[in-house]
C-alpha atoms as a PDB file:
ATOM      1  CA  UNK A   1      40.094 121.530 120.455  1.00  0.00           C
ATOM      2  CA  UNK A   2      41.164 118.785 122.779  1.00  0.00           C
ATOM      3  CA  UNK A   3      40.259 116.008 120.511  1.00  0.00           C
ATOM      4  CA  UNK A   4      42.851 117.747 117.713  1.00  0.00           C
ATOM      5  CA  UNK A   5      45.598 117.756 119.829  1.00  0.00           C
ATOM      6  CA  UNK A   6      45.056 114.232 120.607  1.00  0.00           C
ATOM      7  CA  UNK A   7      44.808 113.252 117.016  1.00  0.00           C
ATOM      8  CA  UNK A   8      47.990 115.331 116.152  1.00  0.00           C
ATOM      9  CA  UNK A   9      49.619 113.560 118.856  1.00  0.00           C
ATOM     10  CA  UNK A  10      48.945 109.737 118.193  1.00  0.00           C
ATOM     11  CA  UNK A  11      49.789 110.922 114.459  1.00  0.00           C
ATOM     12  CA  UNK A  12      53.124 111.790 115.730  1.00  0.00           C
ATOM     13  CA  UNK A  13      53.481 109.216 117.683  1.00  0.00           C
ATOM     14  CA  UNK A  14      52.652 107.117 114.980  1.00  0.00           C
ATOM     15  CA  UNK A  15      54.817 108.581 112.600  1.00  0.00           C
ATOM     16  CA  UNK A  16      57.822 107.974 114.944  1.00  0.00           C
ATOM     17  CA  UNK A  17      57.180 104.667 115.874  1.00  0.00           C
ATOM     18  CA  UNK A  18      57.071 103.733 112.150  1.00  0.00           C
ATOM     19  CA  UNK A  19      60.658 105.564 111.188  1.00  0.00           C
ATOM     20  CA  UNK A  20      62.055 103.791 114.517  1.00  0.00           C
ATOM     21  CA  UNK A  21      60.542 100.376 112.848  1.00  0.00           C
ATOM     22  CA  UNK A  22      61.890 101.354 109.392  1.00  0.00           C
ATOM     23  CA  UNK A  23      65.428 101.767 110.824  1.00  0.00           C
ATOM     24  CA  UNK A  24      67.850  99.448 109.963  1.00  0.00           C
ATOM     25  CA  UNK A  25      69.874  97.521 112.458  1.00  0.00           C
ATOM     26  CA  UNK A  26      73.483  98.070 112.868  1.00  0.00           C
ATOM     27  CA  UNK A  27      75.628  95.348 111.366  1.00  0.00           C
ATOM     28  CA  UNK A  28      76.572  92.728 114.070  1.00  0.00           C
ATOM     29  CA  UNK A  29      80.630  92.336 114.899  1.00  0.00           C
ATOM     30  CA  UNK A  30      81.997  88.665 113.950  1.00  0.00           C
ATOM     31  CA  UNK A  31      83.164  87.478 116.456  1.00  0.00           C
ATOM     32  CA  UNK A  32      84.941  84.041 116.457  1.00  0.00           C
ATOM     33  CA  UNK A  33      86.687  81.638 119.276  1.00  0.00           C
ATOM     34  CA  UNK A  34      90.912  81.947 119.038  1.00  0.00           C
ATOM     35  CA  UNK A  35      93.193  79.937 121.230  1.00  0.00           C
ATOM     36  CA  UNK A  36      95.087  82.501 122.866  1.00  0.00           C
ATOM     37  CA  UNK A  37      98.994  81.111 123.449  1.00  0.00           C
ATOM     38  CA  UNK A  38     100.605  82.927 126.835  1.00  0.00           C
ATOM     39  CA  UNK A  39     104.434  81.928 126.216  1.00  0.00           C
ATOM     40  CA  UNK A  40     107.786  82.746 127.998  1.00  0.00           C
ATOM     41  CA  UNK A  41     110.184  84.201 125.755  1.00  0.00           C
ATOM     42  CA  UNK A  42     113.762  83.864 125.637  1.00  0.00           C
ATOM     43  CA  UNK A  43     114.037  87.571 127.178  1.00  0.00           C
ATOM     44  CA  UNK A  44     112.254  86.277 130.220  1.00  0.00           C
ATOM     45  CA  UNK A  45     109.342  88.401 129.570  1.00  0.00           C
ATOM     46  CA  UNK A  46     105.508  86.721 129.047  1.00  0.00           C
ATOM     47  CA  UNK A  47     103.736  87.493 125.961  1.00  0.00           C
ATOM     48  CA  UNK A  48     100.563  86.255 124.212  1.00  0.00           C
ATOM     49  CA  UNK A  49     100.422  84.660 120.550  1.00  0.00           C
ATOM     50  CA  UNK A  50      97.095  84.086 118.671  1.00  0.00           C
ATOM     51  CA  UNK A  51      95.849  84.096 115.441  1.00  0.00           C
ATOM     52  CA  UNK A  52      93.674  86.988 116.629  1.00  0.00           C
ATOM     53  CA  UNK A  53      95.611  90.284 115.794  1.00  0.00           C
ATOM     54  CA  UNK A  54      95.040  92.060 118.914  1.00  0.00           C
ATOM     55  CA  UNK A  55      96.672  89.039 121.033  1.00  0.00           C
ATOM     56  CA  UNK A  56      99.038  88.694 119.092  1.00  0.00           C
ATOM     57  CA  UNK A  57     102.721  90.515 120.227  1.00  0.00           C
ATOM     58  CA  UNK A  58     105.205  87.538 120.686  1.00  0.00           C
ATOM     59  CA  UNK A  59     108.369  87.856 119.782  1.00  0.00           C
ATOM     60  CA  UNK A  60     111.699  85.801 119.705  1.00  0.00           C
ATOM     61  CA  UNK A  61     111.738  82.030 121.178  1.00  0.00           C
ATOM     62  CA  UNK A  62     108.651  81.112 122.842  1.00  0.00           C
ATOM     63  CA  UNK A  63     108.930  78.233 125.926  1.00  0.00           C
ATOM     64  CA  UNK A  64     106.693  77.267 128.572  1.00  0.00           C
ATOM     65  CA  UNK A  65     103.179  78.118 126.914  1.00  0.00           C
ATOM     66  CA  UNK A  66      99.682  77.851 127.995  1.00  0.00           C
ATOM     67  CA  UNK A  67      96.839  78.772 125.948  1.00  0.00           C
ATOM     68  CA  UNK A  68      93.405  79.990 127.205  1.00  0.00           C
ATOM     69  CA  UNK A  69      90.416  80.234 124.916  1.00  0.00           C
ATOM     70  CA  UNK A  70      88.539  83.401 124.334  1.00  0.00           C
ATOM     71  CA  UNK A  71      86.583  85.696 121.381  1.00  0.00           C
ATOM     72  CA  UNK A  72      88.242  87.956 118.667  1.00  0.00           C
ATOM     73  CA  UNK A  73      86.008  90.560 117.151  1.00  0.00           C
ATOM     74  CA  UNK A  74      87.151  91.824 114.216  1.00  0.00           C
END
């Protein structure tokens, strides 16, 4: 009896290491360096400007800028 249960269980065991193997991997993010621009505008108020959407909300004349570099995922 006790050598059935271990055989069911290291065919289990088996079975869900293989589907775990068999999995697929989850599609990686690209992720690429942008220059990110921090600029005074002519409001007086600091924004940033990048050719990464998500840093991007400038608007109006941009002075006195900076630029950092960091990573966009899109």
């Amino acid at each position: 009896m006790t050598q059935a249960k271990t055989r069911v269980f290291l065919l289990l065991l088996a079975t869900f290491t293989t589907l775990f193997a068999l999995t697929p991997p989850r599609p990686a993010q690209a992720c690429f360096a942008y220059d990110i621009e921090s600029c005074l505008q002519s409001n007086g108020t600091w924004c940033q400007y990048s050719d990464c959407p998500k840093y991007n909300h400038c608007s109006g004349v941009l002075t006195n800028c900076s630029y950092v570099r960091t990573t966009c995922c899109v």
